[in-house]
C-alpha atoms as a PDB file:
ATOM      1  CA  UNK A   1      -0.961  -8.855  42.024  1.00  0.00           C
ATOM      2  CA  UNK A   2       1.484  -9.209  44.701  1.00  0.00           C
ATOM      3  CA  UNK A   3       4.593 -11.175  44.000  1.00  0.00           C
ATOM      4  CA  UNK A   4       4.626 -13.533  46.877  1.00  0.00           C
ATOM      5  CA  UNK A   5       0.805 -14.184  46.450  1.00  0.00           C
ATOM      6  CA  UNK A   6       1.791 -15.096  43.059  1.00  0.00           C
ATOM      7  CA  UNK A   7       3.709 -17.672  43.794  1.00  0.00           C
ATOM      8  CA  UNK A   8       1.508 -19.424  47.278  1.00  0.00           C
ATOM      9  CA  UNK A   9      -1.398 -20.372  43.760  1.00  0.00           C
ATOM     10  CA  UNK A  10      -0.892 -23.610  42.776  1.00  0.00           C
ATOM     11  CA  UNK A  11       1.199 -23.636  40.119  1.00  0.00           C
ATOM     12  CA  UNK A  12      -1.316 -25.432  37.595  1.00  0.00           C
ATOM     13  CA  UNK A  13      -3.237 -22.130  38.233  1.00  0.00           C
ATOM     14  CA  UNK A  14      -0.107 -19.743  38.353  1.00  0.00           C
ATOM     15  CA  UNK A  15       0.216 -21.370  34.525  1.00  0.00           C
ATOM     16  CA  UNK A  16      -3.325 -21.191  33.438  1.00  0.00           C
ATOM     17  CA  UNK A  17      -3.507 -17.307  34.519  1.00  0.00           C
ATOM     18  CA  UNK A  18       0.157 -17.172  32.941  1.00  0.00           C
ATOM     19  CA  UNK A  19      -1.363 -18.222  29.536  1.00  0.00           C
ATOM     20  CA  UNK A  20       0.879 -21.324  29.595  1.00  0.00           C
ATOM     21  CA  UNK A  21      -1.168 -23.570  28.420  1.00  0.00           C
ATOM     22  CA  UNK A  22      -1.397 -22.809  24.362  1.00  0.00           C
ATOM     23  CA  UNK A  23      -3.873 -23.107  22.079  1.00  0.00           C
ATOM     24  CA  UNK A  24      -2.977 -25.007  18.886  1.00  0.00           C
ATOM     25  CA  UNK A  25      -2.971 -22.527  15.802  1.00  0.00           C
ATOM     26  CA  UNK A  26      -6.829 -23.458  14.343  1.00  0.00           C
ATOM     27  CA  UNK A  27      -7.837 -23.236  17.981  1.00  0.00           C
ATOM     28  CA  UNK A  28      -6.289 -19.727  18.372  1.00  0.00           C
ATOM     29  CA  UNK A  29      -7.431 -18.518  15.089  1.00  0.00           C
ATOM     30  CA  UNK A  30     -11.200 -20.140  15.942  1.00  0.00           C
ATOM     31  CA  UNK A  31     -10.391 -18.293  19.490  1.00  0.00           C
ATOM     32  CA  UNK A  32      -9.691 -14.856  17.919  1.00  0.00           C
ATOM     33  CA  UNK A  33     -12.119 -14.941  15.239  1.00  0.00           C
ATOM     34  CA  UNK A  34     -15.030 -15.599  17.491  1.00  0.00           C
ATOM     35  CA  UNK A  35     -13.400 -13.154  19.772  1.00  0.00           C
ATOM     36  CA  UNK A  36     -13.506 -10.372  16.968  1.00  0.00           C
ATOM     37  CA  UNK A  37     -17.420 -11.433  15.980  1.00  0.00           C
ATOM     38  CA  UNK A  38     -18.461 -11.297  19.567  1.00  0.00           C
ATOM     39  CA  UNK A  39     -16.735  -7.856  19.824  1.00  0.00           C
ATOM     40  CA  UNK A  40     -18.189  -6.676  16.642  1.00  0.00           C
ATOM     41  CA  UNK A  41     -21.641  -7.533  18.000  1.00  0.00           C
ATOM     42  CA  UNK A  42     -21.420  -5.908  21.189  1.00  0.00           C
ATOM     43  CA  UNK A  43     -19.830  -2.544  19.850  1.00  0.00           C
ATOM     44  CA  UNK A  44     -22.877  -2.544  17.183  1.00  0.00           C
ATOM     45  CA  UNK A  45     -24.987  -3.115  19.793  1.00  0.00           C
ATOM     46  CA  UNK A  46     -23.991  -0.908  22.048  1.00  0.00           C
ATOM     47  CA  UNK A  47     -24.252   1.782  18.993  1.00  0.00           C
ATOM     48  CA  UNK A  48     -27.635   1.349  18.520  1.00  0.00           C
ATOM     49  CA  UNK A  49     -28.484   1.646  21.899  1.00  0.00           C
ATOM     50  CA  UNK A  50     -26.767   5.496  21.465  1.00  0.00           C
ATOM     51  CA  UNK A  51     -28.885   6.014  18.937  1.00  0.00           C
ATOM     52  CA  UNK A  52     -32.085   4.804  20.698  1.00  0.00           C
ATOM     53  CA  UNK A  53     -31.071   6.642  23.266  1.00  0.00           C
ATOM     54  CA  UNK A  54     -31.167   9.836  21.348  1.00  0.00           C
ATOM     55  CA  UNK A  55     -34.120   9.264  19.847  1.00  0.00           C
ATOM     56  CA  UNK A  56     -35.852   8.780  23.116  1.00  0.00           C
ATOM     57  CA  UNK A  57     -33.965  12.057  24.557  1.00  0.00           C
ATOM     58  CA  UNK A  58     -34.252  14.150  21.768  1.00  0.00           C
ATOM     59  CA  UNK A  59     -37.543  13.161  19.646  1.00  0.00           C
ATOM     60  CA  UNK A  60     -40.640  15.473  19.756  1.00  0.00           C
ATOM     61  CA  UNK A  61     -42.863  12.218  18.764  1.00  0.00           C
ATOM     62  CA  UNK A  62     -44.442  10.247  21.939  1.00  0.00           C
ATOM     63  CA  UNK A  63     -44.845   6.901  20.079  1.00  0.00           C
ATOM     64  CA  UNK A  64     -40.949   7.330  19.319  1.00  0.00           C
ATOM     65  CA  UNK A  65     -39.880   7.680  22.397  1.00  0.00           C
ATOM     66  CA  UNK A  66     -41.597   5.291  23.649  1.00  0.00           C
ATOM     67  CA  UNK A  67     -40.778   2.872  20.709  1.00  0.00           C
ATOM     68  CA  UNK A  68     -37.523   3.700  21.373  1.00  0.00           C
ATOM     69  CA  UNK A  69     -37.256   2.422  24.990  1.00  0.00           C
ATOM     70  CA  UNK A  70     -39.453  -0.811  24.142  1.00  0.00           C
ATOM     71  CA  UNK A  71     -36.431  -1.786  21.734  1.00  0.00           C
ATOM     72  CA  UNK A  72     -33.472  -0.825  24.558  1.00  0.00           C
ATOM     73  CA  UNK A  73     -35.385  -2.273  26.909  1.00  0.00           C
ATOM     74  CA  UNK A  74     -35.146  -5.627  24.689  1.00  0.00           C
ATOM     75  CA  UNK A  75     -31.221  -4.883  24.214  1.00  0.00           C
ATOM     76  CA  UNK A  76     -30.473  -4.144  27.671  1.00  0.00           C
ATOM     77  CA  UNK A  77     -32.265  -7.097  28.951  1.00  0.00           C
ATOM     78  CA  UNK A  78     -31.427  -9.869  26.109  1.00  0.00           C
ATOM     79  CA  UNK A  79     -28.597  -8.910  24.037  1.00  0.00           C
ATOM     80  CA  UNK A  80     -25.884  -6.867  25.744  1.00  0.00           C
ATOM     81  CA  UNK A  81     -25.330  -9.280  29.004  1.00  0.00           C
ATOM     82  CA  UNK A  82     -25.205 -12.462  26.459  1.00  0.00           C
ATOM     83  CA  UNK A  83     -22.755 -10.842  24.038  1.00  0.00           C
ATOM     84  CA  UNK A  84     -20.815  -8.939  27.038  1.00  0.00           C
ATOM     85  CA  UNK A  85     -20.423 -12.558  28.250  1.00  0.00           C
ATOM     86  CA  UNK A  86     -19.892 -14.072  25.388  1.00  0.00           C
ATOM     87  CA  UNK A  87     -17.159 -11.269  24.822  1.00  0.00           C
ATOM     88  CA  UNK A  88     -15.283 -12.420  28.518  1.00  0.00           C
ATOM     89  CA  UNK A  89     -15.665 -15.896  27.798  1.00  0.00           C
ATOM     90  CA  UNK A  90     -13.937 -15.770  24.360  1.00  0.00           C
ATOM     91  CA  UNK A  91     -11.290 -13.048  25.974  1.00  0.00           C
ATOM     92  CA  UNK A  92     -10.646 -15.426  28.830  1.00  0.00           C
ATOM     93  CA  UNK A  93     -10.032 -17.816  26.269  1.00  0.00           C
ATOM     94  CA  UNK A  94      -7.730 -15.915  24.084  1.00  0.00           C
ATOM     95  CA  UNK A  95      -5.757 -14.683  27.337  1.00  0.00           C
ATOM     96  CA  UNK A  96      -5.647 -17.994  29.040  1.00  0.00           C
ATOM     97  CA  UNK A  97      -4.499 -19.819  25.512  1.00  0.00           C
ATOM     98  CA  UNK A  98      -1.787 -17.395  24.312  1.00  0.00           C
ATOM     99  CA  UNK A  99       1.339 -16.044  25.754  1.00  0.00           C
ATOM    100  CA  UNK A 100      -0.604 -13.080  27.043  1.00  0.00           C
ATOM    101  CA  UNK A 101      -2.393 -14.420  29.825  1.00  0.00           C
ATOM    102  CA  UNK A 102      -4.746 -13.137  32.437  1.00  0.00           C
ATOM    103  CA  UNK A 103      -2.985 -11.469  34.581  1.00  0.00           C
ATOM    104  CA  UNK A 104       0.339 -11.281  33.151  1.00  0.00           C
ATOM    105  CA  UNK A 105      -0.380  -7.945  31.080  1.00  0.00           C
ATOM    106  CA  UNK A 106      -1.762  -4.946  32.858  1.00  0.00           C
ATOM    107  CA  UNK A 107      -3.672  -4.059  28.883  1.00  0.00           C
ATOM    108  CA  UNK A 108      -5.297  -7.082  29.964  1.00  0.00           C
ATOM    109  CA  UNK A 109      -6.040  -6.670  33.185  1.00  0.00           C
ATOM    110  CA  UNK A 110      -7.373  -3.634  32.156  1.00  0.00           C
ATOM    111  CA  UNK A 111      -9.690  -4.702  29.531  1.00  0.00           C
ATOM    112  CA  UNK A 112     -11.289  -7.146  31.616  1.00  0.00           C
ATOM    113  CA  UNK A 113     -12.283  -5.009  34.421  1.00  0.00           C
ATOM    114  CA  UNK A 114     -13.081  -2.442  32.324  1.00  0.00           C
ATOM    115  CA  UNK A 115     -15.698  -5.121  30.461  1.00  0.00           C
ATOM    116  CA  UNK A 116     -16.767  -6.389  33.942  1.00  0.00           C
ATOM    117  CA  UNK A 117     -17.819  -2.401  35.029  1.00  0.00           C
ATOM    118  CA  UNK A 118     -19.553  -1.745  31.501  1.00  0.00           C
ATOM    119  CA  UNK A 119     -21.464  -4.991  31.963  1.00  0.00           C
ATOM    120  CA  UNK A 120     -22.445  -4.748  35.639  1.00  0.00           C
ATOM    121  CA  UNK A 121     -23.521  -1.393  35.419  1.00  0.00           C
ATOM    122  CA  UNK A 122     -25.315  -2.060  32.577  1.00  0.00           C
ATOM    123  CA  UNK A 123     -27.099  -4.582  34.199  1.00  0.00           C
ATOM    124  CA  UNK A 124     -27.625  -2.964  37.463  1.00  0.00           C
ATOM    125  CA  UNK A 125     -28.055   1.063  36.568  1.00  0.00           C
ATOM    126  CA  UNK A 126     -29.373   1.283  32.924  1.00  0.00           C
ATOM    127  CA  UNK A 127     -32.145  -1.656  33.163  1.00  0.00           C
ATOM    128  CA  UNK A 128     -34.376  -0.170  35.933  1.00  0.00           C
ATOM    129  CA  UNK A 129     -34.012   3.368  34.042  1.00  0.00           C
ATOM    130  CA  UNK A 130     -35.008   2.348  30.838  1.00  0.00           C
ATOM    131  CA  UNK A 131     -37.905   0.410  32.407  1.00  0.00           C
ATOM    132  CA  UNK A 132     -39.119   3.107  33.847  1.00  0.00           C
ATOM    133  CA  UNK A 133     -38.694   5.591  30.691  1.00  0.00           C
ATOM    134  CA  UNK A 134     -40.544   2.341  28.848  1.00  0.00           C
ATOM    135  CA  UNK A 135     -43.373   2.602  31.480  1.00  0.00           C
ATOM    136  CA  UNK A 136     -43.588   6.311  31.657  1.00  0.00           C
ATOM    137  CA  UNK A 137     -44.230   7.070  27.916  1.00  0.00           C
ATOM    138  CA  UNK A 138     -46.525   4.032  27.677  1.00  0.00           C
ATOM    139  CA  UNK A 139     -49.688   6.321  27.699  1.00  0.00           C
ATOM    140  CA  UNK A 140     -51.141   8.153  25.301  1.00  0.00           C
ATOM    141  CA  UNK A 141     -49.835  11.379  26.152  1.00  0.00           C
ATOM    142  CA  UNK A 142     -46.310  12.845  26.560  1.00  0.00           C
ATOM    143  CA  UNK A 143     -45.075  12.619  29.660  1.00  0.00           C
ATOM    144  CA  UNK A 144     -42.371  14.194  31.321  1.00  0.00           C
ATOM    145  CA  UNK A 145     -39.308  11.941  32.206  1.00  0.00           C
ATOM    146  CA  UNK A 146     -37.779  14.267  34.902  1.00  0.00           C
ATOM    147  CA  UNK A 147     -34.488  13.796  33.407  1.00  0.00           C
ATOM    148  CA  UNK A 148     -34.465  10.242  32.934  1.00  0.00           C
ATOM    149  CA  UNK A 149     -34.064  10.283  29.217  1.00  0.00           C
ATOM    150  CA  UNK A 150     -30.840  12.310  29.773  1.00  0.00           C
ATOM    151  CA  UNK A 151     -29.230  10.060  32.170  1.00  0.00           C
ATOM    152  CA  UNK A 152     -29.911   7.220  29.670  1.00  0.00           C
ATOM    153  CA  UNK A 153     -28.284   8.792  26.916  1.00  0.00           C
ATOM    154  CA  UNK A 154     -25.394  10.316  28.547  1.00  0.00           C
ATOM    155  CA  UNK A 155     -25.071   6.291  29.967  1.00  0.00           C
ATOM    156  CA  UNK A 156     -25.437   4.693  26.678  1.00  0.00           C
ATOM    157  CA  UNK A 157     -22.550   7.646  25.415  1.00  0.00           C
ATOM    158  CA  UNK A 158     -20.242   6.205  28.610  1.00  0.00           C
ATOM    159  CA  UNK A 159     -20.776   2.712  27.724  1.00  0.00           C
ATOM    160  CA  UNK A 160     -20.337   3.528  23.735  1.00  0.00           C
ATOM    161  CA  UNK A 161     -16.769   5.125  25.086  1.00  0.00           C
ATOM    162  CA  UNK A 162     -15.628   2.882  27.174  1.00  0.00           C
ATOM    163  CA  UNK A 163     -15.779  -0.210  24.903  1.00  0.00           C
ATOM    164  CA  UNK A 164     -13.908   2.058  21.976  1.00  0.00           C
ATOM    165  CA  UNK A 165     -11.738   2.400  24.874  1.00  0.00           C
ATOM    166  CA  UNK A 166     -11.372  -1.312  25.520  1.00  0.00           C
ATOM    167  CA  UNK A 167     -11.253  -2.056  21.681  1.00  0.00           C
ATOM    168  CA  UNK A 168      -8.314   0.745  21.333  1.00  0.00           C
ATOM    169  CA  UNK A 169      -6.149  -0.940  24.102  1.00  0.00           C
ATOM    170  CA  UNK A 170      -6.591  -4.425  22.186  1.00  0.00           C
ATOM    171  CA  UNK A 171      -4.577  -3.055  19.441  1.00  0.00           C
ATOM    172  CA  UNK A 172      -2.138  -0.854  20.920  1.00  0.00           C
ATOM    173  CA  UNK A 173      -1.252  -3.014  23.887  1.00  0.00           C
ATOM    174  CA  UNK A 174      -0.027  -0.530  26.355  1.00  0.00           C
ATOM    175  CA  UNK A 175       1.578  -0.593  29.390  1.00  0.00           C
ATOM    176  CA  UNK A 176       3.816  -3.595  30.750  1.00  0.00           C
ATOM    177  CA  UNK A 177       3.756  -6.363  32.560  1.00  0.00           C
ATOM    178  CA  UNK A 178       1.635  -7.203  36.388  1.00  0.00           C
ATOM    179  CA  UNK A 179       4.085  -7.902  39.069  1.00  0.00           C
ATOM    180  CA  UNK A 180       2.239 -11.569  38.414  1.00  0.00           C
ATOM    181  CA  UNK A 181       3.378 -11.077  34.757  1.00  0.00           C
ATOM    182  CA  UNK A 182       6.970  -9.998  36.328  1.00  0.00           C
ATOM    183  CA  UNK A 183       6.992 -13.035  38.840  1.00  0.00           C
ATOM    184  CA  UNK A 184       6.311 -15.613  36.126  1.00  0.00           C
ATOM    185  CA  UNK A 185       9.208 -14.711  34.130  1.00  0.00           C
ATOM    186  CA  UNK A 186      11.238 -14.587  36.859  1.00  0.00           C
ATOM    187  CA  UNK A 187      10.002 -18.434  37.406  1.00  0.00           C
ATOM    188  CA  UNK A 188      10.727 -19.297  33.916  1.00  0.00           C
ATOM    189  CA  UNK A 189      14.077 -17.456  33.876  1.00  0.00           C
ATOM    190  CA  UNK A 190      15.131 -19.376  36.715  1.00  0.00           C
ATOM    191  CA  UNK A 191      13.574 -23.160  35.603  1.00  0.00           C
ATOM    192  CA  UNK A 192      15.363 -22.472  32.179  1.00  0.00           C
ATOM    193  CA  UNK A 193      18.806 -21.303  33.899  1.00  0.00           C
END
C-alpha cells in the first residue's frame, strides 16, 4: 500500500487495519483457538476432497466414481465456502486484534489473498466441474469424463498446496513489513517522540 494513501484513511481505520485496537488476552486466546479449529477443519476438508478426487480419477468402479463426486459435490457446495469464511473472519479477527494487523505484515497480506484465490476459485472453477463429473457418471454405465476427472484432481492437489502453503507462512512469518506497516510506525515513532 502506498505510503501517502496510507495516511489520506481515516485514522480510526489506519488503526483498525494497523491492529491497534487489542484484544484482551481470553479474547485473543478465544480468537486464536477458534482460528486454529477453523483451520484444522478446512485443511481436513480440503484433504478429503484429494482423496475423493482420486478416487473419482483413478477408480475402475462406476458407482465409486460417481459416489465420489456426490460427496465433493456436497463439500464444495456446503462445507469449504463456510469454513473458508469462517477461516477469514476469525483471521481478520486475529490480524485486526493483535499487533500484526491487516495490512501491516506482507505474511499477512499474503495469507489473505492467498485464502481469497483458493476460495473464489473454488467456488467459481471446481463447482461447475464436479457437477458435471456428478451428472456424467450418474448412469448406469461408465462414462467417459473427457478429462474432467483429471482437472479435478490436479485442482483439489493445488488447493491441498496452497493452504499447506498458507498454514506454513502462519508459523514462519516471513518477509517484513507493507509500506502501510512502514508508515504506521513511522506515525507512532513520531506521536511518541
Amino acid at each position: 500500500m502506498n505510503t501517502e494513501l496510507a495516511h489520506r484513511l481515516p485514522e480510526s481505520l489506519q488503526a483498525l487495519l494497523a491492529g491497534k485496537t487489542r484484544l484482551r488476552r481470553t479474547g485473543r486466546k478465544v480468537a486464536v483457538l477458534a482460528h486454529l479449529l477453523v483451520i484444522g477443519v478446512w485443511l481436513g476438508s480440503a484433504f478429503a476432497l484429494l482423496v475423493l478426487s482420486v478416487y473419482g480419477r483413478f477408480s475402475s468402479d462406476h458407482r465409486t466414481v460417481h459416489g465420489a463426486y456426490v460427496i465433493f459435490d456436497f463439500f464444495d457446495v456446503w462445507v469449504m465456502p463456510t469454513v473458508g469464511a469462517l477461516a477469514l473472519i476469525t483471521g481478520f479477527t486475529l490480524a485486526i486484534g493483535t499487533n500484526f494487523g491487516v495490512l501491516v505484515h506482507r505474511w499477512v497480506v499474503f495469507k489473505i489473498v492467498l485464502a481469497g484465490i483458493v476460495l473464489i476459485s473454488a467456488w467459481q472453477l471446481m463447482q461447475p466441474w464436479v457437477r458435471d463429473a456428478k451428472e456424467r457418471t450418474s448412469y448406469d454405465g461408465p462414462t467417459d469424463l473427457a478429462g474432467l476427472d483429471t482437472t479435478i484432481f490436479v485442482f483439489a492437489t493445488a488447493f491441498n498446496l496452497a493452504l499447506w502453503v498458507i498454514m506454513t507462512v502462519s508459523v514462519i512469518k516471513p518477509w517484513g513489513r507493507t509500506r502501510f506497516g512502514d508508515a504506521m510506525r513511522a506515525q507512532k515513532s513520531q506521536t511518541t517522540s
